[in-house]
C-alpha atoms as a PDB file:
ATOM      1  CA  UNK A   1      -4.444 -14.993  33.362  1.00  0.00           C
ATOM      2  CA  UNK A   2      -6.429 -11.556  33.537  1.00  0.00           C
ATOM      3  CA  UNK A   3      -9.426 -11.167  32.515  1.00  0.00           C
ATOM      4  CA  UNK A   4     -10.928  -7.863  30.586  1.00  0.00           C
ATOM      5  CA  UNK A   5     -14.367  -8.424  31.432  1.00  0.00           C
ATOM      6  CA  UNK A   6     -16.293 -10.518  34.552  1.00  0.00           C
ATOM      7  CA  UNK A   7     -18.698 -11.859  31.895  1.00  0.00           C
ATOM      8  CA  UNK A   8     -15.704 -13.294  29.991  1.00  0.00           C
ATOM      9  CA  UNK A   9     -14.202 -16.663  30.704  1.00  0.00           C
ATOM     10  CA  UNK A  10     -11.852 -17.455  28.344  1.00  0.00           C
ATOM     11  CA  UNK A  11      -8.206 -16.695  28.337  1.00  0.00           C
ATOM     12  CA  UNK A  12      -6.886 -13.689  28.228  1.00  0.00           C
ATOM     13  CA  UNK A  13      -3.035 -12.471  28.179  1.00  0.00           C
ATOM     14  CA  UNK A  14      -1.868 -11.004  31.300  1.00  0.00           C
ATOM     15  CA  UNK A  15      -1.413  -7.287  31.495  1.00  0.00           C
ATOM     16  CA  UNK A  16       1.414  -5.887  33.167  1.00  0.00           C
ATOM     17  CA  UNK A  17       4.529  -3.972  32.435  1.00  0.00           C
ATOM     18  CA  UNK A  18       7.922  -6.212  33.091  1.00  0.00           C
ATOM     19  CA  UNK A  19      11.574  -5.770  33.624  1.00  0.00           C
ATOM     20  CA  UNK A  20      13.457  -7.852  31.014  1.00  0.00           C
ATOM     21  CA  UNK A  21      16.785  -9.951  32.185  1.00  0.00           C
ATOM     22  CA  UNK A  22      19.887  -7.901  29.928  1.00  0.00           C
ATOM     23  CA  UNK A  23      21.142 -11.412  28.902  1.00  0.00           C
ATOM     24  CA  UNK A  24      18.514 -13.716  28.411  1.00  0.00           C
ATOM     25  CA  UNK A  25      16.007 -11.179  27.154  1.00  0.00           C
ATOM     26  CA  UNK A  26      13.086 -12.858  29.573  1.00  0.00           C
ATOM     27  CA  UNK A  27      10.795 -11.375  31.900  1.00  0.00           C
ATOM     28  CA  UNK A  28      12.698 -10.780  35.253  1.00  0.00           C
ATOM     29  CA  UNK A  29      10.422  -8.934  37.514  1.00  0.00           C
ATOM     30  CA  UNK A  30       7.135  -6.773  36.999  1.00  0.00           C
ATOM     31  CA  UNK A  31       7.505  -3.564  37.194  1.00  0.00           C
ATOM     32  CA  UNK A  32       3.731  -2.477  37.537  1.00  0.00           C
ATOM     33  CA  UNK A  33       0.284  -3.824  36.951  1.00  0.00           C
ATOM     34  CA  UNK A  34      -2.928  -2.073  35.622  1.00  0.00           C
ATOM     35  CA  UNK A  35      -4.929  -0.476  38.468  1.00  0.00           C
ATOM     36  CA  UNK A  36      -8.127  -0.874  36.628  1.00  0.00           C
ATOM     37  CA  UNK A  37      -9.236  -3.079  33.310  1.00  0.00           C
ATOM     38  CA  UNK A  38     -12.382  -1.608  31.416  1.00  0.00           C
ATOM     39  CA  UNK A  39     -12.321  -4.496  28.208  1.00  0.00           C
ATOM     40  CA  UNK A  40      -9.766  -3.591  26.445  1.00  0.00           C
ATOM     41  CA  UNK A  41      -8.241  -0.754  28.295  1.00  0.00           C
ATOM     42  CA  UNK A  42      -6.315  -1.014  31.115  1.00  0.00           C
ATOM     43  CA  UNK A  43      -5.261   2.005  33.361  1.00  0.00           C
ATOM     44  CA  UNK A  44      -2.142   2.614  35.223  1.00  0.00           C
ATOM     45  CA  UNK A  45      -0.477   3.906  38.337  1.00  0.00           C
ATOM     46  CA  UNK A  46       1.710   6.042  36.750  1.00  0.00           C
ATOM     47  CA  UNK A  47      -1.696   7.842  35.158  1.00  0.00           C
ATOM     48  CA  UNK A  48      -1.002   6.215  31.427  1.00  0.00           C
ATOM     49  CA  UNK A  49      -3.949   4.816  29.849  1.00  0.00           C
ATOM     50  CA  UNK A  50      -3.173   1.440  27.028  1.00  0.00           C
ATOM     51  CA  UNK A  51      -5.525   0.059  24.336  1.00  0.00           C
ATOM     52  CA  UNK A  52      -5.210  -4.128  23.294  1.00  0.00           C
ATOM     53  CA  UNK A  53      -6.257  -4.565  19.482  1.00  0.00           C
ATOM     54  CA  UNK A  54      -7.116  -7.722  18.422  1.00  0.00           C
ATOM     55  CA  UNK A  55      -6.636  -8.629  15.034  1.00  0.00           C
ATOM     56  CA  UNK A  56      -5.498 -11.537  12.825  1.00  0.00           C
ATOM     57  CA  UNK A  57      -3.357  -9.885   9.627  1.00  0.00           C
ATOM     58  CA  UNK A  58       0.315 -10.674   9.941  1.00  0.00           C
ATOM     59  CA  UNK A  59       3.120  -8.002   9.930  1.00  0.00           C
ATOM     60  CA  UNK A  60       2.384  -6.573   6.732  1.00  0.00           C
ATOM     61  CA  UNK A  61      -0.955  -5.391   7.357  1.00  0.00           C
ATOM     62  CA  UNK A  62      -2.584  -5.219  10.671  1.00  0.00           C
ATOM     63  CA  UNK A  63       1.028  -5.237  12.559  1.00  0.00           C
ATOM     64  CA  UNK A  64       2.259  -2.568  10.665  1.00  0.00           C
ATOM     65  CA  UNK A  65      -0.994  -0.208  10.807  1.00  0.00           C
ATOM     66  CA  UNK A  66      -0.866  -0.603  15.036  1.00  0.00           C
ATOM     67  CA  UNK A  67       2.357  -0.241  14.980  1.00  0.00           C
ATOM     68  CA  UNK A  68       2.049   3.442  13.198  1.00  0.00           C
ATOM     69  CA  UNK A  69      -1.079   4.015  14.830  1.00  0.00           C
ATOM     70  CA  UNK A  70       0.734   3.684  18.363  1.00  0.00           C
ATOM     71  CA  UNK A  71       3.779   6.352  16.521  1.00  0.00           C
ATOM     72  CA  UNK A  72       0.493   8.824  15.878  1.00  0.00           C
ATOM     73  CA  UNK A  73      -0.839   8.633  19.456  1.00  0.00           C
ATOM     74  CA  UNK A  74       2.388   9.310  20.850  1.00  0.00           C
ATOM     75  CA  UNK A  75       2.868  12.443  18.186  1.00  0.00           C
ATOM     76  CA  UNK A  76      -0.558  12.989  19.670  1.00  0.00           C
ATOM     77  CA  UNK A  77       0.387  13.340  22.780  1.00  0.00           C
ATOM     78  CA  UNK A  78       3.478  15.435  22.417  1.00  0.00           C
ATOM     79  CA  UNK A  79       1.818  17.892  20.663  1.00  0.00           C
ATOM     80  CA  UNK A  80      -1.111  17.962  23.570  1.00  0.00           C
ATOM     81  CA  UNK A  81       1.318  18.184  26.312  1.00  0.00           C
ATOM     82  CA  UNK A  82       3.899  20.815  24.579  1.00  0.00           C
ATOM     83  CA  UNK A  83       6.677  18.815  25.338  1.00  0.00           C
ATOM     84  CA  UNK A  84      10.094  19.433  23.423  1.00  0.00           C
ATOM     85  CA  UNK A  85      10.706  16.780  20.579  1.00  0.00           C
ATOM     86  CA  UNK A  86      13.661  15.526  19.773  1.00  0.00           C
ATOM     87  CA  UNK A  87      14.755  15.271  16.034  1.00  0.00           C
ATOM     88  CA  UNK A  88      15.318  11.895  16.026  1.00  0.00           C
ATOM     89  CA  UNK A  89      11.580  11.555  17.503  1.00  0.00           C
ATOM     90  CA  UNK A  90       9.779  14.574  15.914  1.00  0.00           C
ATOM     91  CA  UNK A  91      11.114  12.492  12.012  1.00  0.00           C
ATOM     92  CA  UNK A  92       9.593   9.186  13.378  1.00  0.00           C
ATOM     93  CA  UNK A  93       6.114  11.109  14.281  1.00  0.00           C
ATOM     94  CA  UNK A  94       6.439  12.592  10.542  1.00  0.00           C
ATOM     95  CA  UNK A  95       7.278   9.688   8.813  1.00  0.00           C
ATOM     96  CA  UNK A  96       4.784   7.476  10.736  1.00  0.00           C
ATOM     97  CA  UNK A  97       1.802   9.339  10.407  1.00  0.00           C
ATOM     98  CA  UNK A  98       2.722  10.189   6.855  1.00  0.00           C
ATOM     99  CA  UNK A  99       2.759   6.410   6.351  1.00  0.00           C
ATOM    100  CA  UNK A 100      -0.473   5.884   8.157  1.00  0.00           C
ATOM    101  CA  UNK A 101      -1.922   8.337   6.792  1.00  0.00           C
ATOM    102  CA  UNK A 102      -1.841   6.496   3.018  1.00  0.00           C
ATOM    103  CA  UNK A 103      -2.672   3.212   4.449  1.00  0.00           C
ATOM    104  CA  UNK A 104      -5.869   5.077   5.401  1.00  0.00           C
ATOM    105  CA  UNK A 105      -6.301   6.493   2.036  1.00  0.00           C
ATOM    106  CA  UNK A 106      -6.183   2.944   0.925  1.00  0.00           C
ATOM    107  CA  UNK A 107      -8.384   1.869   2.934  1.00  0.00           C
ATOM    108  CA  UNK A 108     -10.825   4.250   2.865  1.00  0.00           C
ATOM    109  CA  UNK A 109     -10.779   4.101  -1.094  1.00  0.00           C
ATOM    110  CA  UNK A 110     -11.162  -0.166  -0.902  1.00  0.00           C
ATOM    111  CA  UNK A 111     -14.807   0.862   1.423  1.00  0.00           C
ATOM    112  CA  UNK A 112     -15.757   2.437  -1.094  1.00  0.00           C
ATOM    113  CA  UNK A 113     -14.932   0.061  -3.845  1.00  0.00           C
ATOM    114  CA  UNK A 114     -16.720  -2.591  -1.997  1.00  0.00           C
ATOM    115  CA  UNK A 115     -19.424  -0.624  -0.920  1.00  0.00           C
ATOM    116  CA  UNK A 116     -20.574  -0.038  -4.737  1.00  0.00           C
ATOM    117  CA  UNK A 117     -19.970  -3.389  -5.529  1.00  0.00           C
ATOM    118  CA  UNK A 118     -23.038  -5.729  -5.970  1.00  0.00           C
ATOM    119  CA  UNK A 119     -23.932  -7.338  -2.769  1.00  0.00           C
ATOM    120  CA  UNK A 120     -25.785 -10.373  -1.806  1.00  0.00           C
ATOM    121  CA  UNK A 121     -29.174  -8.518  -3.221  1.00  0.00           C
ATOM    122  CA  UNK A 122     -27.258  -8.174  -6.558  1.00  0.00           C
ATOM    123  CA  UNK A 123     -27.415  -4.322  -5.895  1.00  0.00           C
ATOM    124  CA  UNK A 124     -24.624  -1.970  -5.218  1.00  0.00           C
ATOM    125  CA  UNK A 125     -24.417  -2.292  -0.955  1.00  0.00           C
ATOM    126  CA  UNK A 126     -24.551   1.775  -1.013  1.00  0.00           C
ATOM    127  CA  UNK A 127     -25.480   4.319  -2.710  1.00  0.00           C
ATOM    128  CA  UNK A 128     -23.189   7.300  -3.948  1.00  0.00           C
ATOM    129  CA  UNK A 129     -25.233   9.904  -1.900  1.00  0.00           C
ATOM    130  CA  UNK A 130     -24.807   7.300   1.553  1.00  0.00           C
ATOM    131  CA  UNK A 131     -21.313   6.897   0.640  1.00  0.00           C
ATOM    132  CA  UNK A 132     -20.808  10.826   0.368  1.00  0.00           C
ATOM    133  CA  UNK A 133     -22.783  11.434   3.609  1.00  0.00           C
ATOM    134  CA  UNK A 134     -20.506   9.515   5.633  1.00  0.00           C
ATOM    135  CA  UNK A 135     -17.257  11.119   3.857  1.00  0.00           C
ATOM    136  CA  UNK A 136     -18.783  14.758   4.030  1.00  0.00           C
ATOM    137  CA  UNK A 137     -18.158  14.715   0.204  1.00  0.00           C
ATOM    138  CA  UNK A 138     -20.709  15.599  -2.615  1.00  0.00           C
ATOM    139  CA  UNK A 139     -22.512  12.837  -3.901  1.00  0.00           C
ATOM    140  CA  UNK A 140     -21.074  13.572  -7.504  1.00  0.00           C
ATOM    141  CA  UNK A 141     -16.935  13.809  -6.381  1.00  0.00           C
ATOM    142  CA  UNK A 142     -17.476  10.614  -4.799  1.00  0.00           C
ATOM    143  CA  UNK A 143     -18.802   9.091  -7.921  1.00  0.00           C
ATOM    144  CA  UNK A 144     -16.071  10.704  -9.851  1.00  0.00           C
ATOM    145  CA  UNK A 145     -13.275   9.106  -7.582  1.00  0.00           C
ATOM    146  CA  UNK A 146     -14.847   5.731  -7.825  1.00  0.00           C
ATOM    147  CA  UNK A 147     -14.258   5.901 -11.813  1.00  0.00           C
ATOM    148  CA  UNK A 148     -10.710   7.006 -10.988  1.00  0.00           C
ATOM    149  CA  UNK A 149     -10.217   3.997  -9.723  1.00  0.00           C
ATOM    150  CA  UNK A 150     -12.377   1.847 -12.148  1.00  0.00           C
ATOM    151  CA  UNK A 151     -10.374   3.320 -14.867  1.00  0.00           C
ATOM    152  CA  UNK A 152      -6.585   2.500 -13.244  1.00  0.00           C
ATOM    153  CA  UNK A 153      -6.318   5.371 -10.743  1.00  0.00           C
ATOM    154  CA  UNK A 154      -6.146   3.159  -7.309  1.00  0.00           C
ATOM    155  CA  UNK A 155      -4.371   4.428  -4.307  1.00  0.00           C
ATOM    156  CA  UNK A 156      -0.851   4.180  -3.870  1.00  0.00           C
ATOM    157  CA  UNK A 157      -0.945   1.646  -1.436  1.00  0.00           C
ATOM    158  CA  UNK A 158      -3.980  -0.526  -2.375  1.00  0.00           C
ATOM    159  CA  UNK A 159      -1.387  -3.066  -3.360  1.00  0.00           C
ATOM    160  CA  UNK A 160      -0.063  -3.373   0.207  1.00  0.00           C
ATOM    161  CA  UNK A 161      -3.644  -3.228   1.358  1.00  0.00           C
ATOM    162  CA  UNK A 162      -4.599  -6.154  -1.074  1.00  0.00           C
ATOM    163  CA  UNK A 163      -1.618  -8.019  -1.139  1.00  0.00           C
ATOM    164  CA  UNK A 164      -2.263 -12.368  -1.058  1.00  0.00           C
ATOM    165  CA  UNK A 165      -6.059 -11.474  -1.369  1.00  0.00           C
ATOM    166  CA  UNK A 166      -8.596 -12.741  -3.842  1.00  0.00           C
ATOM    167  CA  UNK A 167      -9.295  -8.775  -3.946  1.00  0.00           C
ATOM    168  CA  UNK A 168      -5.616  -8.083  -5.168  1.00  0.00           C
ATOM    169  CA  UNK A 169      -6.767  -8.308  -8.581  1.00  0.00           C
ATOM    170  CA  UNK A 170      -9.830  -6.433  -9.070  1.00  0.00           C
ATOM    171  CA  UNK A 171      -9.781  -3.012 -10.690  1.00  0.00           C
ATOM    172  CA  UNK A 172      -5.463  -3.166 -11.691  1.00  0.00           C
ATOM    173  CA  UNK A 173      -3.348  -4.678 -14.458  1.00  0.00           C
ATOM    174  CA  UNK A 174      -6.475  -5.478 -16.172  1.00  0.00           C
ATOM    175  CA  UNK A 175      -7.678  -6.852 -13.538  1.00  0.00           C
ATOM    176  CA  UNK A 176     -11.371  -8.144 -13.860  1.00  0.00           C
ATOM    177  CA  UNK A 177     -14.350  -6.040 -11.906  1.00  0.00           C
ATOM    178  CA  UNK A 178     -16.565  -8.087  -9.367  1.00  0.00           C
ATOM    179  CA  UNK A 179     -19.226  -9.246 -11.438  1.00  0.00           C
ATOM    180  CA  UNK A 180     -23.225  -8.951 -10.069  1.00  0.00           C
ATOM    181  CA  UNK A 181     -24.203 -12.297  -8.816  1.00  0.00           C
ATOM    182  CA  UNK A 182     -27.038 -13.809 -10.692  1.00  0.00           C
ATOM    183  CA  UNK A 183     -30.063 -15.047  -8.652  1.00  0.00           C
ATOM    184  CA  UNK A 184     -30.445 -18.666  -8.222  1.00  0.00           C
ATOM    185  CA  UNK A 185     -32.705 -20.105 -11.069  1.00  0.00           C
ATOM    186  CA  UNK A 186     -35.948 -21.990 -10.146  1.00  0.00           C
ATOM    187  CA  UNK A 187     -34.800 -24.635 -12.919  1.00  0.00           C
ATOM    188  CA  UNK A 188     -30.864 -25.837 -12.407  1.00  0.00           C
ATOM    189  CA  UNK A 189     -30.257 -29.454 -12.775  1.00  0.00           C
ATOM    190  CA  UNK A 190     -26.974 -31.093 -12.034  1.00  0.00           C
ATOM    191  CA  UNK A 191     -25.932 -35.173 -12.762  1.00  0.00           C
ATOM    192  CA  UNK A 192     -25.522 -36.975  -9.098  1.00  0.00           C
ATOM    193  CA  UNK A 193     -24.590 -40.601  -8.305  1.00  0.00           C
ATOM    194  CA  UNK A 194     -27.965 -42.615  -7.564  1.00  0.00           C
ATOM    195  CA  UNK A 195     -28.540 -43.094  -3.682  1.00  0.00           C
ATOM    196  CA  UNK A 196     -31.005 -46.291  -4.519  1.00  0.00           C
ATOM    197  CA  UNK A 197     -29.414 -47.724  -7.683  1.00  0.00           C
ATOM    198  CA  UNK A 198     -25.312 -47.853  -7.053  1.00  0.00           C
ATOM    199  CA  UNK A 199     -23.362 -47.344 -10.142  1.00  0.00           C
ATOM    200  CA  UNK A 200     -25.970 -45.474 -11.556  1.00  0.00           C
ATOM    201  CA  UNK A 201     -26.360 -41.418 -12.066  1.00  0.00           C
ATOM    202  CA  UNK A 202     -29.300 -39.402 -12.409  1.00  0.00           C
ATOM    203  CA  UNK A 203     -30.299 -35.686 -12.924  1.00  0.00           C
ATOM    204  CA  UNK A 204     -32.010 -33.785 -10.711  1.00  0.00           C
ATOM    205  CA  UNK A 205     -33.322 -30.053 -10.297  1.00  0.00           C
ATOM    206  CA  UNK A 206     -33.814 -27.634  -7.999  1.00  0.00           C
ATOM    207  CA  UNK A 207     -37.208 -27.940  -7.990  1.00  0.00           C
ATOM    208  CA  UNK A 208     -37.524 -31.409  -7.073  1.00  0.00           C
ATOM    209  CA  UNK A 209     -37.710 -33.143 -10.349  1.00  0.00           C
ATOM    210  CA  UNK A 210     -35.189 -35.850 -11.103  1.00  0.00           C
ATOM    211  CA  UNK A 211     -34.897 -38.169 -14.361  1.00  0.00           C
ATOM    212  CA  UNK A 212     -34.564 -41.514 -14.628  1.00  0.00           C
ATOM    213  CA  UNK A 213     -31.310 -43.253 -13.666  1.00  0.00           C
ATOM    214  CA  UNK A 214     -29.213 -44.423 -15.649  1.00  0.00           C
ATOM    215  CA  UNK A 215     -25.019 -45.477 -16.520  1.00  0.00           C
ATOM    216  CA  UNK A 216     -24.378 -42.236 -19.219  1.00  0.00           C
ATOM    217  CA  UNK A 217     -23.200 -39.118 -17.514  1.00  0.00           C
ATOM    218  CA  UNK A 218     -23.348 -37.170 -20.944  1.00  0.00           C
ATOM    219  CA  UNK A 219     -27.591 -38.712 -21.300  1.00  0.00           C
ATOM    220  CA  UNK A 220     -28.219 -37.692 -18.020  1.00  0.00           C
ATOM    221  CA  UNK A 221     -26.702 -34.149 -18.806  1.00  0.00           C
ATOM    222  CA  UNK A 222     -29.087 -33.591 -21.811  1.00  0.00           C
ATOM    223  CA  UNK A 223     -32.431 -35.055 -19.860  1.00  0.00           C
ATOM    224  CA  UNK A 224     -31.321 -32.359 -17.460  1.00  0.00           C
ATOM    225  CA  UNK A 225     -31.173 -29.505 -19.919  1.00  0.00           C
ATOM    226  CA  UNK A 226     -34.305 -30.740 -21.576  1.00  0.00           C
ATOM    227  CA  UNK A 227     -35.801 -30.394 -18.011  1.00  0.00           C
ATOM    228  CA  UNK A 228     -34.856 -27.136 -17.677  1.00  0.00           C
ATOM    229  CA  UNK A 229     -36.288 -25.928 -21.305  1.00  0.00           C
ATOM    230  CA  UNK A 230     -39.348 -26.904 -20.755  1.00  0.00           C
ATOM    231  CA  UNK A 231     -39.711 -27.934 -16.736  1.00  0.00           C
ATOM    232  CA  UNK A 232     -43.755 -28.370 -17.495  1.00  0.00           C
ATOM    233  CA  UNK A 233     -42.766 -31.248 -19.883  1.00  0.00           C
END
C-alpha cells in the first residue's frame, strides 16, 4: 500500500497507472507510478497532475458528480491548452458540464434551504444577508429565491440530489417544512420499569422527581402529568 501522508498509517489504495490483460481484463503490468504524493494528489512523470476524492454516495450521487467533474477538468484543459476538439469530445464536454452544472444548482439551492432552517439553537443557522454575502447576491433576491422554493419552485434536480433521503420530502408534493425544535422542558416525565421493585413502573422527571411505584402504567402516566402541572406540589 501507498501512503498519502507520513503521519498517516492506515491503508491506503495504491497509486499507479496499469496496463490491463485484453482477455482477462486484470492488471498486467504498471505502466507508471506517481513521482511525488502531496495527500491527495499525486504527480506524474509524464507532467499530469490527479486528485483522489473520497466520498461515500453510491453511483447516483457522488459517482456521478466526479465523474462529470473529471469531464469539466478535461474541457478545462482543452480550452487552456488550445488543442483541437473532436466532435465526439467537444458534445461530451457540453453535455457534461451542462449536467454538472444543474447538479450544482441543486446543490447550491439545498445550502441554502438548510442554512435557513432552524438549527440546534432553534434559530435559522444563517441569516439572509450571510447567505447573500457568500453568493455575491443581494440580501433581498436571496430571500426571494428561498420562497420560490418554499412555495413549489425547487431546482430541477433536487429530486436526484434528495433521492432515498429523509430530506426528499421537505418543501415538494406537499411535502412538510422542517419544523423549529422545541427546547427541552425543565418538567418532562416519562413511565419506566422500577430498578428496585421488579414488576413495578414508576414516573419520573427530568428534574429528578419520581412518584411512587406502582403495577398501572395508565396511574403512573397521570401522577406524571400532575407532576408536571404543578412540579412545586
Amino acid at each position: 500500500m501507498t501512503t498519502y501522508s507520513s503521519s498517516y498509517t492506515g491503508p491506503q489504495w495504491k497509486i499507479a497507472q496499469v496496463e490491463l490483460d485484453p482477455e482477462t481484463r486484470t492488471p498486467a503490468a504498471t505502466v507508471m507510478e506517481p513521482t511525488e504524493l502531496a495527500g491527495p494528489t499525486a504527480f506524474w512523470p509524464d507532467g499530469t497532475t490527479s486528485y483522489l476524492l473520497h466520498f461515500h454516495g453510491g453511483a447516483v450521487t457522488s459517482w456521478t458528480v466526479a465523474d462529470e467533474a473529471d469531464t469539466a477538468v478535461r474541457a478545462l484543459e482543452a480550452v487552456r491548452t488550445g488543442e483541437e476538439i473532436a466532435p465526439d469530445a467537444l458534445r461530451a464536454y457540453i453535455r457534461d458540464v451542462r449536467r454538472l452544472e444543474t447538479r450544482m444548482t441543486a446543490l447550491k439551492e439545498e445550502l441554502l434551504l438548510i442554512a435557513r432552517e432552524p438549527g440546534p439553537t432553534g434559530r435559522a443557522r444563517l441569516t439572509f444577508r450571510e447567505i447573500g454575502d457568500e453568493l455575491r447576491q443581494h440580501h433581498s433576491t436571496v430571500a426571494e429565491r428561498h420562497q420560490r422554493i418554499v412555495d413549489g419552485d425547487p431546482a430541477p434536480w433536487r429530486a436526484w440530489l434528495t433521492q432515498h433521503t429523509e430530506r426528499a420530502a421537505l418543501y415538494s408534493n406537499g411535502g412538510e417544512l422542517p419544523r423549529t425544535p422545541e427546547p427541552p422542558r425543565e418538567h418532562e416525565t416519562n413511565v419506566y420499569d422500577s430498578e428496585e421493585e421488579p414488576g413495578k413502573v414508576i414516573a419520573r422527571c427530568r428534574c429528578g422527581w419520581s412518584g411512587p411505584a406502582g403495577t398501572n402504567i395508565v396511574t403512573a402516566a397521570r401522577q406524571g402529568k400532575a407532576h408536571e402541572d404543578q412540579p412545586e406540589a
